[in-house]
Protein backbone atom coordinates (compact mmCIF):
# COMPACT_ATOMS: atom_id res chain seq x y z
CA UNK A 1 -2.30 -1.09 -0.15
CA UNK A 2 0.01 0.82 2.21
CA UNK A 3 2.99 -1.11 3.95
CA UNK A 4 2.72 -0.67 8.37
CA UNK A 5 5.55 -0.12 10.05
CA UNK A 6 5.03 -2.59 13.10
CA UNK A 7 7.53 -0.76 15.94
CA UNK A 8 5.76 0.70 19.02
CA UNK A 9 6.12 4.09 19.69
CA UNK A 10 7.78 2.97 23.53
CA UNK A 11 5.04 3.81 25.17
CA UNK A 12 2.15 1.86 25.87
CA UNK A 13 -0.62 4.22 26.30
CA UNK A 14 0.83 5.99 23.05
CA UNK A 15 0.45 2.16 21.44
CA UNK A 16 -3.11 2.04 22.45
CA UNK A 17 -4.47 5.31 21.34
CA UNK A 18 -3.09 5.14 18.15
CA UNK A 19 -4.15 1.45 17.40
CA UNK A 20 -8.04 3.69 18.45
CA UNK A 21 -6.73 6.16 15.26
CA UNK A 22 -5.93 3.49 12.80
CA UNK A 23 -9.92 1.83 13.66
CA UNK A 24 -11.10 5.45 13.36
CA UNK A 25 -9.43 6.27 9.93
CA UNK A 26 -10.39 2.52 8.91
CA UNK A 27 -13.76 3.43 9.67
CA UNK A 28 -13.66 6.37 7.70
CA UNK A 29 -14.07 8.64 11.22
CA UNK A 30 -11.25 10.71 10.04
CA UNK A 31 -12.16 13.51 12.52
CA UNK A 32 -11.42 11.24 15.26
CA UNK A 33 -8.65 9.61 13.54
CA UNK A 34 -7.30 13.05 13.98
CA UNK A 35 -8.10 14.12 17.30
CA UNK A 36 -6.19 10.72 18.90
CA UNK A 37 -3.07 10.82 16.50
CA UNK A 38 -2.81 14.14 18.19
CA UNK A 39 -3.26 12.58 21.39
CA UNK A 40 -0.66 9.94 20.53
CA UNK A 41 2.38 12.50 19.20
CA UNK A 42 1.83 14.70 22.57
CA UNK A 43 2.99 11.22 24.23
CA UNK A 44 5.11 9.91 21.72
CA UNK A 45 6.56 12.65 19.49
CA UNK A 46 8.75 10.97 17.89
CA UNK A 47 6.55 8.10 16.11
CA UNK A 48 6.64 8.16 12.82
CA UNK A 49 3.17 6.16 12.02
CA UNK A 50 1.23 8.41 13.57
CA UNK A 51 2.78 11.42 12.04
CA UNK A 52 2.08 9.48 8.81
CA UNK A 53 -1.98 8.52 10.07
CA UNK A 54 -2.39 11.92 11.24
CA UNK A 55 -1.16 13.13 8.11
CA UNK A 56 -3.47 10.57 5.96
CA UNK A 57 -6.45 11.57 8.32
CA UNK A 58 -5.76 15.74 8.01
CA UNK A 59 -5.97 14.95 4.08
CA UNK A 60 -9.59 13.41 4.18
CA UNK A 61 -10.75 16.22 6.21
CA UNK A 62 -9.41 18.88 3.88
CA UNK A 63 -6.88 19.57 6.11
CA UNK A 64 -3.60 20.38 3.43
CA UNK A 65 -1.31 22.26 5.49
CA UNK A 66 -1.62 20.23 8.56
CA UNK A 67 -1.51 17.23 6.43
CA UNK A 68 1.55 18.19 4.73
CA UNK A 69 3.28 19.27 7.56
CA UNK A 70 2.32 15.38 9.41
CA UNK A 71 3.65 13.50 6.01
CA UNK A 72 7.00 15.72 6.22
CA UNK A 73 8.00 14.77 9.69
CA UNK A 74 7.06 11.06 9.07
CA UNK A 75 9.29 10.79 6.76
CA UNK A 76 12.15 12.74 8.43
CA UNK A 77 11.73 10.32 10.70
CA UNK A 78 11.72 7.52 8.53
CA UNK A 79 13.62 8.92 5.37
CA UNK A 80 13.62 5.38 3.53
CA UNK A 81 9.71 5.92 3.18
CA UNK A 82 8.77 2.23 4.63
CA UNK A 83 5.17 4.26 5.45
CA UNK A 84 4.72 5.38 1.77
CA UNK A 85 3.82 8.57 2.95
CA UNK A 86 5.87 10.16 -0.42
CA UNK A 87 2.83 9.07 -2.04
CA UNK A 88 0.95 10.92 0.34
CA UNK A 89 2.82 13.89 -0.34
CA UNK A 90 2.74 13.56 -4.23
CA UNK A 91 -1.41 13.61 -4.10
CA UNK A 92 -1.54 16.62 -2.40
CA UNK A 93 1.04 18.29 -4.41
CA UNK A 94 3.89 18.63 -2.42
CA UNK A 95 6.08 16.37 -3.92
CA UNK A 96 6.87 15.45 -7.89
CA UNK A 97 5.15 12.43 -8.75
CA UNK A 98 8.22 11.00 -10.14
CA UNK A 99 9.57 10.90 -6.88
CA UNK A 100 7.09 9.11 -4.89
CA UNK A 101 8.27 6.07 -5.07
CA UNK A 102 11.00 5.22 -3.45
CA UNK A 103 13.16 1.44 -2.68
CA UNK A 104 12.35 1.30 0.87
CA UNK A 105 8.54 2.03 0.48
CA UNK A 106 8.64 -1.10 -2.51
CA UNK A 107 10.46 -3.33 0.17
CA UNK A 108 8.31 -2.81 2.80
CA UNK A 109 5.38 -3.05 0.75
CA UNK A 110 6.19 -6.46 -0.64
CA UNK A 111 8.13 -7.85 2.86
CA UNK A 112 4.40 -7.31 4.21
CA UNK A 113 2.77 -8.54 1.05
CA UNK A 114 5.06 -12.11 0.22
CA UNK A 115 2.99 -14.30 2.49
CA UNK A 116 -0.41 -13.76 0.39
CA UNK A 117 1.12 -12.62 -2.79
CA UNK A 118 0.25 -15.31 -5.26
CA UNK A 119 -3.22 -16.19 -4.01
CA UNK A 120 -3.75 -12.60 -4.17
CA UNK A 121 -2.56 -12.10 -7.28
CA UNK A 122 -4.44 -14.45 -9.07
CA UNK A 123 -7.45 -15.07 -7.17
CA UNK A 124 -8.67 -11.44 -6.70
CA UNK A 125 -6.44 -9.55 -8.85
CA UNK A 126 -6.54 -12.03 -12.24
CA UNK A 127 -3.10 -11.85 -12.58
CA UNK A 128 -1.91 -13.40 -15.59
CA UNK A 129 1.20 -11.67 -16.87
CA UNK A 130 3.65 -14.90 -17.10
CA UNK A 131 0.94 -16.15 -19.32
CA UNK A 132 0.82 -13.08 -21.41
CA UNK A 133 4.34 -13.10 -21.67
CA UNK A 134 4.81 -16.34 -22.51
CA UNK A 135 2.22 -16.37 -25.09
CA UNK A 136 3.99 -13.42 -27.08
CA UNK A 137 7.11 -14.88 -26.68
CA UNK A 138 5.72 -18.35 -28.89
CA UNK A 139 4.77 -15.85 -31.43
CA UNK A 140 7.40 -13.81 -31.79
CA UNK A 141 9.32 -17.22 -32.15
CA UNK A 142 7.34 -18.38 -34.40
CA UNK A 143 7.72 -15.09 -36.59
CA UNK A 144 10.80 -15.54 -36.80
CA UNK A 145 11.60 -18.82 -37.12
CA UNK A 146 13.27 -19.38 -34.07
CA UNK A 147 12.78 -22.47 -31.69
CA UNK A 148 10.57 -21.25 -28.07
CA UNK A 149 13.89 -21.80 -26.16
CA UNK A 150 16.68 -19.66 -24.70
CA UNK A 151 19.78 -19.67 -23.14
CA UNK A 152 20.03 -18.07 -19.54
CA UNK A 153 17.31 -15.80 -18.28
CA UNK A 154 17.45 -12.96 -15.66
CA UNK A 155 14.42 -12.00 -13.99
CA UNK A 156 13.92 -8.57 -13.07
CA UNK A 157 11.64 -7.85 -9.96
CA UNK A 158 11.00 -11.97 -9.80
CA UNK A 159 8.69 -11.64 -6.73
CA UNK A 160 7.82 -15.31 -5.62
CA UNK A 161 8.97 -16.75 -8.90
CA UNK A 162 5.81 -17.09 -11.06
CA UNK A 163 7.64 -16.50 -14.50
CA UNK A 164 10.15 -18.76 -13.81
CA UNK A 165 7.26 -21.06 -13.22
CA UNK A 166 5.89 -20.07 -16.65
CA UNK A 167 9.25 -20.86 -18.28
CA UNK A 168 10.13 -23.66 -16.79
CA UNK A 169 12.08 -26.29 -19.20
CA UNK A 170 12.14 -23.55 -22.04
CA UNK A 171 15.57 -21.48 -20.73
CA UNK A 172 19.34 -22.77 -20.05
CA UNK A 173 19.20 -20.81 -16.21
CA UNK A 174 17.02 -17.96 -14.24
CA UNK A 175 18.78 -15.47 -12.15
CA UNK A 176 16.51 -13.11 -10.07
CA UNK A 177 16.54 -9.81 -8.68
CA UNK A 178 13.96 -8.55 -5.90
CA UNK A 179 13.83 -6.19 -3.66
CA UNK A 180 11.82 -8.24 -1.29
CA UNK A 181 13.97 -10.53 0.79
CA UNK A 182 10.43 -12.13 2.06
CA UNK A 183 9.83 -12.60 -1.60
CA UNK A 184 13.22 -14.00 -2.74
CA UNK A 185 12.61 -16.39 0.19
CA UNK A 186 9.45 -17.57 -1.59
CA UNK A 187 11.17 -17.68 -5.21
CA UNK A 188 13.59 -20.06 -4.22
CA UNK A 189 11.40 -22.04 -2.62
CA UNK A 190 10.71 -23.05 -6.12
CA UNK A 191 14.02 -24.73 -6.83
CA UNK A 192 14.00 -23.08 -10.13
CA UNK A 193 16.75 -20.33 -9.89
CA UNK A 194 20.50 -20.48 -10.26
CA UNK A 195 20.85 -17.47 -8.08
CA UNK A 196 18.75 -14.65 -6.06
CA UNK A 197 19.87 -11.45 -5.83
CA UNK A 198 18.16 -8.50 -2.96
CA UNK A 199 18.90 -5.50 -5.36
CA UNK A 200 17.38 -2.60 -7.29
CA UNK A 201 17.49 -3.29 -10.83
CA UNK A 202 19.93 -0.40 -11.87
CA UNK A 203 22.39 -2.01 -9.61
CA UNK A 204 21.64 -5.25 -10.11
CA UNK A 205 22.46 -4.49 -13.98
CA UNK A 206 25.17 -2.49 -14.51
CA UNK A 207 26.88 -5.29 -12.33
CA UNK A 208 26.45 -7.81 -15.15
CA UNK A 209 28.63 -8.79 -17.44
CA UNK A 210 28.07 -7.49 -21.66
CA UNK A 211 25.97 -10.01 -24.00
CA UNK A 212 25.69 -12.62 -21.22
CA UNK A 213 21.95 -12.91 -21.05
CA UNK A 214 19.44 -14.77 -23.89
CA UNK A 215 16.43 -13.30 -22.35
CA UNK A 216 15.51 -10.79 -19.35
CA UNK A 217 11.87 -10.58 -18.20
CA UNK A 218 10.15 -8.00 -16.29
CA UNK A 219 6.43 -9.02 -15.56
CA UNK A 220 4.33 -5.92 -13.87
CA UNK A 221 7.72 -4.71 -12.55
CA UNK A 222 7.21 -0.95 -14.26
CA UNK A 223 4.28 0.05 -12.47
CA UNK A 224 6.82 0.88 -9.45
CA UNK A 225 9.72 3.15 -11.67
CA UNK A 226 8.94 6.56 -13.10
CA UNK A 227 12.00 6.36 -14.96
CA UNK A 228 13.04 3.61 -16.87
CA UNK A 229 16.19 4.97 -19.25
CA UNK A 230 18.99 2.99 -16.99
CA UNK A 231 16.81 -0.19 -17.17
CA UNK A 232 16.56 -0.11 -20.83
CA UNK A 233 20.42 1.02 -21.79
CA UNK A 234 21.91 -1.76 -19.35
CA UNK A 235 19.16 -4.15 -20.30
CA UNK A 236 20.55 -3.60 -23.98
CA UNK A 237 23.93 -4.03 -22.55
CA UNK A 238 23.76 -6.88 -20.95
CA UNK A 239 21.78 -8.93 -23.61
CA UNK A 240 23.57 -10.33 -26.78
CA UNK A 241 22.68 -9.65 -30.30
CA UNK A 242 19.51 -11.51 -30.89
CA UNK A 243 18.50 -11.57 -27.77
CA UNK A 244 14.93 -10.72 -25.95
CA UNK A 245 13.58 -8.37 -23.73
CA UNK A 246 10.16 -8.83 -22.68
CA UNK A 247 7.64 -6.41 -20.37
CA UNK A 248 4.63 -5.44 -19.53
CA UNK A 249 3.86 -1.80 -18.29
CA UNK A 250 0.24 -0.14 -17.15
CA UNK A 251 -0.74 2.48 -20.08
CA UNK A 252 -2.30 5.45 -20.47
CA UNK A 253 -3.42 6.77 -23.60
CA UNK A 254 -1.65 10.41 -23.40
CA UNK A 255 2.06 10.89 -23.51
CA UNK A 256 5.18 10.03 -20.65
CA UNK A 257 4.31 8.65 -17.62
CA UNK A 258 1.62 9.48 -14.91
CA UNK A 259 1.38 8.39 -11.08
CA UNK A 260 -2.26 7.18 -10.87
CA UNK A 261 -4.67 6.79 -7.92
CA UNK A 262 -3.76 3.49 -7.02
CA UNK A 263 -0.11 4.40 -6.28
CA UNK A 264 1.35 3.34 -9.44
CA UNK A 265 3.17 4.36 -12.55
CA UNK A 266 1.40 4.01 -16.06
CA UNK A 267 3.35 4.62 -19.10
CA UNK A 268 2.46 6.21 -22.77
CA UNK A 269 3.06 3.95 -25.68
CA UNK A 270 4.99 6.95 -27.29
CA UNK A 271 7.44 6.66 -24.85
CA UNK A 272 7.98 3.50 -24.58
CA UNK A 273 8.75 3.32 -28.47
CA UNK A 274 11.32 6.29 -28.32
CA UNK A 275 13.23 4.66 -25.37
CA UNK A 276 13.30 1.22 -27.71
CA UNK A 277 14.49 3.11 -30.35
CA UNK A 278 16.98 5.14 -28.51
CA UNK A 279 18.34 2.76 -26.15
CA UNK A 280 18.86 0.66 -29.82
CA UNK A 281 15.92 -2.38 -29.63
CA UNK A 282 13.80 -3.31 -32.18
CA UNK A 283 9.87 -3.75 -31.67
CA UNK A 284 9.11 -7.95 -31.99
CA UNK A 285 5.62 -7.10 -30.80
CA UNK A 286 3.98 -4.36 -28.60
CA UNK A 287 0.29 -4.48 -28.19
CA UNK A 288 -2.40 -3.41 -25.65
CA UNK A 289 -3.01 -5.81 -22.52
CA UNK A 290 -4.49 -6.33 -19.89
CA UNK A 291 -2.61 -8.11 -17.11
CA UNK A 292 -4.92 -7.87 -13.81
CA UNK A 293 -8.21 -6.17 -12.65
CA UNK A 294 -8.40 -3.88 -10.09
CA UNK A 295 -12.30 -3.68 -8.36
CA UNK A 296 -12.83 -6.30 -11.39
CA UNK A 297 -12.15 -3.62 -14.15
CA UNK A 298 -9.31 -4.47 -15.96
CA UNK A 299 -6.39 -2.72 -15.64
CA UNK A 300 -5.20 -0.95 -19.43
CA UNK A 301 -1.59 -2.26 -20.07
CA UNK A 302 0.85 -2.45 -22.82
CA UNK A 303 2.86 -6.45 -23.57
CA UNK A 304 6.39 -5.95 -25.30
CA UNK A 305 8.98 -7.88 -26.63
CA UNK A 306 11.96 -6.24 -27.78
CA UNK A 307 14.92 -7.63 -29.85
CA UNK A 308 18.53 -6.40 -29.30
């Protein structure tokens, strides 16, 4: 899934061809596809999708160098990376994985995405990561002999609100943090939040204040940061003694953290564990799951909860 940017290129015969490209590549006529994004930059230099498409196209055909060279001036032209086309670059080799990712490309993605997300999510994608978290959170409770109830909750990358859903009645308040504003629209549709907040999670953070959460969530948030250190040591931070840190990650079975073919991030057990233990959490529970399919395989995963 790719986010669009939906600007015309200003000129209307420009528009037309390239709207001809995006049904050729579509169609998997990526010679054509191409031949008119050629046609469309001679018009319209200047348009960034159709650097992007002709860059996407050049790549199919075995094309590298012109396909690099498409992907480079799409994004100089649209450095916050709305197109995704860092991803692009980070297939063929051009670009560290770790940096393929970027704010802008999440925002745009998930902007386009908010209308359909939930029906997506759990219709076709079997998306059930609340309930996975919520289920290891009663357990770990129960371990310890602590009542299923906690004071107030922050919800990293909260999307439309879903684990707030899951929680409902069991914690004091949820704050949320998105980078979506189409998606914060949709969590607080839900009436469940005490406040909404259109950040990145580093920010969002190192902005709170020391020990005043009871619990901070992040459901199938991981699978869009390379780099999680900052997360964990302000997460720590930010939690009081006893508290809970809960998340689920895609795995892989080898060591650090590899960009996969479907554009997202999978983590190694191993390094989760040594950023637990040197960011100063305990392991409550960390176990293999399975939190959605993709092409009804499901998807390997890791569940954590994590005790400051």
């Amino acid at each position: 899934m790719t986010p669009t940017l939906r600007s015309s290129s200003g000129d209307l015969i420009a528009d037309r061809r390239y709207e001809y490209a995006r049904a050729a590549f579509d169609e998997k006529d990526f010679d054509a596809a191409v031949d008119l994004a050629r046609q469309v930059l001679e018009l319209a230099p200047q348009f960034a999708p159709a650097h992007a498409l002709l860059g996407r196209a050049a790549s199919a055909t075995g094309a590298r160098d012109e396909a690099v060279e498409a992907l480079r001036n799409a994004l100089a032209l649209e450095p916050q990376d709305a197109l995704g086309v860092r991803l692009d670059l980070a297939r063929l080799g051009a670009l560290a994985s770790d940096e393929a990712v970027t704010h802008g490309y999440v925002r745009a993605l998930f902007d386009d995405y908010a209308s359909r997300f939930d029906r997506h999510l759990t219709e076709t994608l079997a998306y059930r990561g609340p309930t996975l978290i919520v289920d290891a959170l009663r357990r770990v409770c129960t371990v310890r002999e602590r009542p299923f109830g906690f004071g107030p909750m922050l919800d990293l990358g909260c999307g439309t609100g879903l684990m707030a859903r899951a929680l409902e009645g069991h914690a004091e308040s949820f704050e949320g943090v998105d980078l979506s504003s189409r998606m914060l629209e949709r969590a607080a549709r839900t009436g469940l939040y005490r406040s909404l907040h259109e950040r990145d999670l580093e920010s969002f953070l190192t902005g709170r204040a020391a020990g005043e959460a009871d619990l901070i969530v992040a459901a199938d948030v991981f699978i869009y940061k390379a780099a999680l250190d900052e997360v964990f040591r302000e997460t720590h931070r930010v939690l009081k003694p006893g508290g809970w840190f809960t998340f689920t990650v895609q795995a892989h079975e080898g060591r650090g953290v590899i960009l996969g073919s479907d554009s997202r991030y999978a983590h190694g057990k191993a390094e989760i564990l040594a950023l637990a233990a040197e960011t100063g959490f305990s392991v409550a529970l960390i176990e293999d799951a399975s939190i959605r399919e993709d092409r009804g395989q499901p998807v390997p995963g890791l569940l954590a909860v994590l005790e400051r």
